[in-house]
C-alpha atoms as a PDB file:
ATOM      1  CA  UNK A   1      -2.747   6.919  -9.677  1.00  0.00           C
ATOM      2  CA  UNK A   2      -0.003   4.381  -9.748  1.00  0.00           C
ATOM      3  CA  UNK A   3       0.182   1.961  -6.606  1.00  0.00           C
ATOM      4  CA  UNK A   4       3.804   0.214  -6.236  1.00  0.00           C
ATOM      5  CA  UNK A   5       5.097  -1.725  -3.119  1.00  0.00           C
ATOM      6  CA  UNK A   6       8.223  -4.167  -2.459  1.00  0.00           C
ATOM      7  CA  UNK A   7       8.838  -6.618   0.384  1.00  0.00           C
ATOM      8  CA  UNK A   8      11.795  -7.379   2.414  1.00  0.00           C
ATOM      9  CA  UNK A   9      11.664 -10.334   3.859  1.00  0.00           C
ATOM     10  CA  UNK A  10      13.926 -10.819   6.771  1.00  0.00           C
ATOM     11  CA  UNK A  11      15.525 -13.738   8.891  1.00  0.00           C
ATOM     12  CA  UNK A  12      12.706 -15.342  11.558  1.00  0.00           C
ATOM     13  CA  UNK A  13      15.136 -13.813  14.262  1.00  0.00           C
ATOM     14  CA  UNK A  14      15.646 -10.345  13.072  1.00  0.00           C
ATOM     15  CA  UNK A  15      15.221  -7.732  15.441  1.00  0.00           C
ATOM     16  CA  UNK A  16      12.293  -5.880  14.254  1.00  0.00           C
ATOM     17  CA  UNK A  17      13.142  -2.556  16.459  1.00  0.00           C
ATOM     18  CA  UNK A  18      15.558  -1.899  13.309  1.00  0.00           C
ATOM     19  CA  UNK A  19      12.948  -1.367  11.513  1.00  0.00           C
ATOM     20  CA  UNK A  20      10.735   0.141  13.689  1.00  0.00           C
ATOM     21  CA  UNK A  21      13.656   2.724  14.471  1.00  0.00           C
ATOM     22  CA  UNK A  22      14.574   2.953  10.761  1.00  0.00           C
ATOM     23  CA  UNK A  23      11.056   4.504  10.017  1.00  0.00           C
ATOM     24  CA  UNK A  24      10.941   6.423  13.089  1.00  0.00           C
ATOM     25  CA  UNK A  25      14.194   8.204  11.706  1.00  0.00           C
ATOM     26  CA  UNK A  26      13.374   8.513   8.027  1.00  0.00           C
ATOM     27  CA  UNK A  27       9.986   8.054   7.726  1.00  0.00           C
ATOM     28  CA  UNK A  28       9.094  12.155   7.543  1.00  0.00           C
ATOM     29  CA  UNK A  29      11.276  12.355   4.626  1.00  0.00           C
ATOM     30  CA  UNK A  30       8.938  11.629   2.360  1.00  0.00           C
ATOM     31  CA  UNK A  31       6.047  13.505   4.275  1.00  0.00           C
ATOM     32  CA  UNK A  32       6.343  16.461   1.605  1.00  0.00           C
ATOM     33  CA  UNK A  33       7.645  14.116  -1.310  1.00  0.00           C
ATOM     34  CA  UNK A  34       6.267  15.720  -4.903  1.00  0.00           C
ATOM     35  CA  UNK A  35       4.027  13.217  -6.801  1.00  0.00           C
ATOM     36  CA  UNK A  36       3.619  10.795  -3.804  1.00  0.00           C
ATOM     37  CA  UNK A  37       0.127  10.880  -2.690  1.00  0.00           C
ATOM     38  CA  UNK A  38       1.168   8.378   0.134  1.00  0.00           C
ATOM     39  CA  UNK A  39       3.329   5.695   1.791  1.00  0.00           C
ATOM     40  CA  UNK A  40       2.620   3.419   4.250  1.00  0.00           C
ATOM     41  CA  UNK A  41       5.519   2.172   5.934  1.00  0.00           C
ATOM     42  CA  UNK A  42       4.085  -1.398   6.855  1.00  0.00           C
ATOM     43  CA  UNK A  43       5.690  -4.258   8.624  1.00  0.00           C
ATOM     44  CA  UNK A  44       4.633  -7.986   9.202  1.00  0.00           C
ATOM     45  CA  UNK A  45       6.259 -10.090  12.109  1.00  0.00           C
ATOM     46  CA  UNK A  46       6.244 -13.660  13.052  1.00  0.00           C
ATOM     47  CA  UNK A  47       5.812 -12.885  16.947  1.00  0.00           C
ATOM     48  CA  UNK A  48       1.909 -11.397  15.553  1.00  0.00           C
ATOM     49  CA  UNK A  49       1.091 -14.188  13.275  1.00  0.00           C
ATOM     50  CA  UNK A  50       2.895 -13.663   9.991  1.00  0.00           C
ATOM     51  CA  UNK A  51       4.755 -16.801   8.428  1.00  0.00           C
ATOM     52  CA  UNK A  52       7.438 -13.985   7.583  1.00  0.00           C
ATOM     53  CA  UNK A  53       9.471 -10.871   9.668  1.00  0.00           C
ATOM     54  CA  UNK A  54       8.814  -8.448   6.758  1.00  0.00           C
ATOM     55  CA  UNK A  55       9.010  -4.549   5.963  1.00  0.00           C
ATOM     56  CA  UNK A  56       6.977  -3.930   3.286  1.00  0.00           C
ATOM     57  CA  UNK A  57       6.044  -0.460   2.176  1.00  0.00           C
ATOM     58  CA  UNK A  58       3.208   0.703   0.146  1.00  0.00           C
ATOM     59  CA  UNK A  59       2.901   3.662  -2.300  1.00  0.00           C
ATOM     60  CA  UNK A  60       0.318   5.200  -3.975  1.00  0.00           C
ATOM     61  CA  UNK A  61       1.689   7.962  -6.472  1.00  0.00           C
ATOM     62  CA  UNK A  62      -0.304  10.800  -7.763  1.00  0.00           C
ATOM     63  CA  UNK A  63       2.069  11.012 -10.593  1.00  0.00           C
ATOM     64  CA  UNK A  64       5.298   8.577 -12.941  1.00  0.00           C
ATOM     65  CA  UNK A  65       7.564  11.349 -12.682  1.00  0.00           C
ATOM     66  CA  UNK A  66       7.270  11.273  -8.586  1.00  0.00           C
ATOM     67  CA  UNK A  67       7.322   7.838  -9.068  1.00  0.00           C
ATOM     68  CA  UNK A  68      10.546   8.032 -10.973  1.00  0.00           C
ATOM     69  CA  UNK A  69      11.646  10.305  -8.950  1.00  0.00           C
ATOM     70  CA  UNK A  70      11.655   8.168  -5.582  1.00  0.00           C
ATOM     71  CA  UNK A  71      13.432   4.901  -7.978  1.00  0.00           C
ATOM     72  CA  UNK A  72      16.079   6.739  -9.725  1.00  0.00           C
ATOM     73  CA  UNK A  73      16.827   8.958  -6.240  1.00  0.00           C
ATOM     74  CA  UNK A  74      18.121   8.719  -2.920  1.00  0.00           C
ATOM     75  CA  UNK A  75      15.009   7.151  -1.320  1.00  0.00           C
ATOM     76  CA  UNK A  76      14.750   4.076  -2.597  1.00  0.00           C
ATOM     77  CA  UNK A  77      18.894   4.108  -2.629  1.00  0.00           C
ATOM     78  CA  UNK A  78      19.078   3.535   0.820  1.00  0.00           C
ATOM     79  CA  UNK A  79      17.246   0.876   0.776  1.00  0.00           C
ATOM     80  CA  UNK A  80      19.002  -0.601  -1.934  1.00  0.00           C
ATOM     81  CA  UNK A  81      22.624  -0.173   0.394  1.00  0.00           C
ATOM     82  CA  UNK A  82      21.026  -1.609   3.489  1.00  0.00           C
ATOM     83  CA  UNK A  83      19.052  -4.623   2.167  1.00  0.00           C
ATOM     84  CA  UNK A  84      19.989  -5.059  -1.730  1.00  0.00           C
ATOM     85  CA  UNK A  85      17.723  -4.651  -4.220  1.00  0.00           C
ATOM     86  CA  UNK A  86      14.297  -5.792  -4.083  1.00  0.00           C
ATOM     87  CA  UNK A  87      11.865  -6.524  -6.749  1.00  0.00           C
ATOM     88  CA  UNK A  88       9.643  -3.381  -7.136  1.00  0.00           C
ATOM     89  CA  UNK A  89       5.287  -4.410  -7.942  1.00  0.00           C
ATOM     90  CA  UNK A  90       3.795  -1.676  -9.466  1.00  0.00           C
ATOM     91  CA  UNK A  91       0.035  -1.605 -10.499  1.00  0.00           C
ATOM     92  CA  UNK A  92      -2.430   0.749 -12.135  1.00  0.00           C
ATOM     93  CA  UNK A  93      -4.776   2.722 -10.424  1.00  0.00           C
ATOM     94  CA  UNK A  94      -8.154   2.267 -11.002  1.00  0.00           C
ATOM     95  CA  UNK A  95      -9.808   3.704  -8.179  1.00  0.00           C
ATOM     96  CA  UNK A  96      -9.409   5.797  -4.316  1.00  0.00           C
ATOM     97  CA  UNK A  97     -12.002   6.228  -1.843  1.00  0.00           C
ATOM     98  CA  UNK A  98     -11.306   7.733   1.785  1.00  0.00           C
ATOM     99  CA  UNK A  99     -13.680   5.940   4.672  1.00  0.00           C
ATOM    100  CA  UNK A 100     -15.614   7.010   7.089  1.00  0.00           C
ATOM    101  CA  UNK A 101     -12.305   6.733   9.482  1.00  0.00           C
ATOM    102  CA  UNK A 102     -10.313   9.430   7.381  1.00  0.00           C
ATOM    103  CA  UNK A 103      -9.350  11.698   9.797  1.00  0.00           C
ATOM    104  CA  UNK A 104      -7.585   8.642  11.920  1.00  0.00           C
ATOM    105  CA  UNK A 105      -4.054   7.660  11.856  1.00  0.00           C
ATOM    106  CA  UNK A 106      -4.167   4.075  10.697  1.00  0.00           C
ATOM    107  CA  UNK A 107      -3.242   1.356  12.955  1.00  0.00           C
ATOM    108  CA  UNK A 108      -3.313  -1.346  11.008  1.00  0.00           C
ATOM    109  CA  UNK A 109      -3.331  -2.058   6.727  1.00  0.00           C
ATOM    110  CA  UNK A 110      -4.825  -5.002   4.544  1.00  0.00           C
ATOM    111  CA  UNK A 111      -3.465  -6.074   0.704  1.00  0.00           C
ATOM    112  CA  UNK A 112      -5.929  -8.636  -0.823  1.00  0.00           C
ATOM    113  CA  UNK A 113      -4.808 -10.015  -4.776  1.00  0.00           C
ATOM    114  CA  UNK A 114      -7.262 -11.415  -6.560  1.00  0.00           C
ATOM    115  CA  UNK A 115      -6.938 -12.874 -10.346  1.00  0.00           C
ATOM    116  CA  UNK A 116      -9.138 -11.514 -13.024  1.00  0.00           C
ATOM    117  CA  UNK A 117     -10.192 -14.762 -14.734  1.00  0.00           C
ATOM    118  CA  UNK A 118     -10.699 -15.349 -17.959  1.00  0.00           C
ATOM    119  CA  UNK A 119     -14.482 -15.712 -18.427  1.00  0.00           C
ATOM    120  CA  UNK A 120     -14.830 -12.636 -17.862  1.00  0.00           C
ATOM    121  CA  UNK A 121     -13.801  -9.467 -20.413  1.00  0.00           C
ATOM    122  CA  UNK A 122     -11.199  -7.597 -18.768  1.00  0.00           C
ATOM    123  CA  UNK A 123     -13.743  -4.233 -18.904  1.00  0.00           C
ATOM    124  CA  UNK A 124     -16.653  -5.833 -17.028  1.00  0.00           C
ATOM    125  CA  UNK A 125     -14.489  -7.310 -14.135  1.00  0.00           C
ATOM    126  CA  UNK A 126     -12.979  -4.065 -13.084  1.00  0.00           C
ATOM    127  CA  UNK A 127     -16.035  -2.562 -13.796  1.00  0.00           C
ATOM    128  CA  UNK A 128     -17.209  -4.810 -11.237  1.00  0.00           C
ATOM    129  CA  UNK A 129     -14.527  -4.387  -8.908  1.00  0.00           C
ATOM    130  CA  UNK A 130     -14.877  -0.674  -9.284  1.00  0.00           C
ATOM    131  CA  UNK A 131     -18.465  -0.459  -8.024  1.00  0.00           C
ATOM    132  CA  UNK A 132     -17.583  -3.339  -4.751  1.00  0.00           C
ATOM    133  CA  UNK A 133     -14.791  -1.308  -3.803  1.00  0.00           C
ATOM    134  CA  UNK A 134     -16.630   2.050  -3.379  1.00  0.00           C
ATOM    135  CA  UNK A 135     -19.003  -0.115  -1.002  1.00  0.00           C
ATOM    136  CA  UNK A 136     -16.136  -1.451   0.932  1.00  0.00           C
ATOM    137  CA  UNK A 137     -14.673   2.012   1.265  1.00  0.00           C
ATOM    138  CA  UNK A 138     -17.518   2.633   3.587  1.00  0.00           C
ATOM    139  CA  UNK A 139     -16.748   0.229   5.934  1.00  0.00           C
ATOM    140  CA  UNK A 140     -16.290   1.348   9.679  1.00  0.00           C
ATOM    141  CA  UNK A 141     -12.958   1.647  10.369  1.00  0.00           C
ATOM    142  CA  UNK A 142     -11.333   2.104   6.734  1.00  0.00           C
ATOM    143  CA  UNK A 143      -9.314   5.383   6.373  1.00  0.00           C
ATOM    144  CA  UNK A 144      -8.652   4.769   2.494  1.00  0.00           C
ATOM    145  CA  UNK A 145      -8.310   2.456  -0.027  1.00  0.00           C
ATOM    146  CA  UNK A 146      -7.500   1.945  -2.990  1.00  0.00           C
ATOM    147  CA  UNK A 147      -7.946  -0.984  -5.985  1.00  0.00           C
ATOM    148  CA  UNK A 148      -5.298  -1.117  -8.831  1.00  0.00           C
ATOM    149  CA  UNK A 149      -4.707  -4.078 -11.188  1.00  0.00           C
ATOM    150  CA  UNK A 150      -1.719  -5.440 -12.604  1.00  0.00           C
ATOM    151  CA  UNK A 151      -2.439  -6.292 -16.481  1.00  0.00           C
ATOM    152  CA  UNK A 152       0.976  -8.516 -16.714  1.00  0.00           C
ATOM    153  CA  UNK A 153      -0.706 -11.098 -14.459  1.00  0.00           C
ATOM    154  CA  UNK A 154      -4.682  -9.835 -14.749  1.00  0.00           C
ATOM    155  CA  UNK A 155      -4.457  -9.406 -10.724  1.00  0.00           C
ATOM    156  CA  UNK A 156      -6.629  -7.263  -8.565  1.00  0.00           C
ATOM    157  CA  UNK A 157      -4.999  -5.693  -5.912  1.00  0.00           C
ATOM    158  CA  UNK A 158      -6.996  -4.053  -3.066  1.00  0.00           C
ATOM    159  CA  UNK A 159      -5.444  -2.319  -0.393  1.00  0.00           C
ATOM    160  CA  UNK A 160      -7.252  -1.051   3.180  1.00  0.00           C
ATOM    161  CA  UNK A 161      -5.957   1.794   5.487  1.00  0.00           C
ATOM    162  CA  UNK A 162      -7.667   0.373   9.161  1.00  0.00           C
ATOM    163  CA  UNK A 163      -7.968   3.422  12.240  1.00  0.00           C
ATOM    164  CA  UNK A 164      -8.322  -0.079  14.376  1.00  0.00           C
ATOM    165  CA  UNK A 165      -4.993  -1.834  15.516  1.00  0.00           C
ATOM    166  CA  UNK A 166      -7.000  -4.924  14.199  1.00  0.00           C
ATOM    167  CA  UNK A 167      -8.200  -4.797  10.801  1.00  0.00           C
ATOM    168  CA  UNK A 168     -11.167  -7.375  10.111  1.00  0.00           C
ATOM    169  CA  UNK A 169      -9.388 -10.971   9.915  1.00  0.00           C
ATOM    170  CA  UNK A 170     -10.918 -11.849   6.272  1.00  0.00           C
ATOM    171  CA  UNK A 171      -9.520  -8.572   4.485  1.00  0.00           C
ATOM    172  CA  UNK A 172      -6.152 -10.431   3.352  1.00  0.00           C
ATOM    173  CA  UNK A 173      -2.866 -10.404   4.449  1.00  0.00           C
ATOM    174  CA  UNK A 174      -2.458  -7.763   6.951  1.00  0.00           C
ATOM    175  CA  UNK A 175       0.663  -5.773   8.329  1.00  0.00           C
ATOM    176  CA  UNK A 176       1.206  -3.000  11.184  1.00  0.00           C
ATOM    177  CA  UNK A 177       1.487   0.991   9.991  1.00  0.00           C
ATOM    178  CA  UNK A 178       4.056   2.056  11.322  1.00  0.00           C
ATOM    179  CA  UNK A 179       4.424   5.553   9.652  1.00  0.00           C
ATOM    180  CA  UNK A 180       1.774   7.549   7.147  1.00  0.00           C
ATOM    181  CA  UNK A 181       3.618  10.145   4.687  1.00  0.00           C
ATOM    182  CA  UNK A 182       0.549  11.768   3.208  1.00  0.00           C
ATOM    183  CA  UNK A 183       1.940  14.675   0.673  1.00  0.00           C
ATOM    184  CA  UNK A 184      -0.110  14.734  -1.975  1.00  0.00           C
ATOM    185  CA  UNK A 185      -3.018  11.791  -0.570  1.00  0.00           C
ATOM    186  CA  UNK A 186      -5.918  15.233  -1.783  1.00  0.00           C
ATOM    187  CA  UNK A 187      -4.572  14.503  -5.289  1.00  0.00           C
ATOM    188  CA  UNK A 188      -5.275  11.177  -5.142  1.00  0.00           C
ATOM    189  CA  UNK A 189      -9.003  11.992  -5.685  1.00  0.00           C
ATOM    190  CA  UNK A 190     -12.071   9.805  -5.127  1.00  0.00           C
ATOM    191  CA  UNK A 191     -13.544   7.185  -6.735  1.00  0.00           C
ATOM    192  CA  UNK A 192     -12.581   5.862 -10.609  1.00  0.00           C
ATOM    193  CA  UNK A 193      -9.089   6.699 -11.729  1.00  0.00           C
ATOM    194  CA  UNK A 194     -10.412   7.252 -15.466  1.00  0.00           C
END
């Protein structure tokens, strides 16, 4: 599992409904995308709180080559030719767990990043991670989640699929779904990603 997200940051008085009507017009594209095991088109907006107007989508690929795929293709093209080019994240899987809220639509997503510090080997802090992660899975309310780390910058990243509209207000910066392409989210698996 690869996760891999970018952020467009927009002007404080940007209309939003662009957005909200870009994903309502291309957002099923990728519902039957090979290698993407999903993509959560997420927003953040001022008038709810965020310091920023932001679209921000998240990815979780079963496989590189659907990865690639998306990058070198059409998809991310577009958004290329309508915003420029953003700077792509992209962090290693380490583990996937579906909640207890599964079979809801999510309202709502979290993204907590955490440093892995020093004093710790790298091995025992995921390993750590791992194991709280499962136990956060189980949460009321979470329809999946997912923990990946980016070794560049020794950064946990966890990120929380919410069935409420209001995910807990501790879980991290938090944006609005507005779209869930789930092609390939069975291949994602469950728990460790090695």
């Amino acid at each position: 599992m690869h996760a891999m997200q970018y952020e467009i940051t927009l002007p404080a008085d940007y209309d939003m409904e662009i957005i909200r009507e870009r994903v309502a017009t291309r957002g099923h594209l990728l519902d039957s995308f090979p290698g993407l095991g999903l993509k959560a088109y997420l927003v953040r907006e001022r008038e709810d709180g965020s310091p920023v107007n932001q679209y921000a989508p998240f990815y979780l690929w079963t496989a590189p080559e659907g990865m690639n795929a998306f990058l070198w293709g059409p998809g991310f093209q577009g958004i290329v030719n309508d915003f420029g080019r953003p700077a792509v994240r992209h962090w290693a899987g380490l583990s996937y767990e579906e909640g207890p809220a599964s079979a809801s639509a999510p309202g709502t997503a979290t993204r907590r990043r955490t440093p892995l510090g020093e004093a710790v080997p790298p091995g025992e802090a995921v390993a750590h991670a791992v194991a709280g992660h499962a136990r956060e899975a189980r949460r009321d309310g979470v329809v999946a989640s997912a923990l990946a780390v980016d070794p560049h910058h020794w950064e946990l990243l966890s990120f929380t699929l919410w069935a409420d509209a209001e995910a807990p207000a501790d879980e991290g910066e938090r944006f609005r779904v507005l779209h869930l392409s789930t092609p390939e989210r069975a291949r994602l698996g469950a728990g460790r990603s090695w």
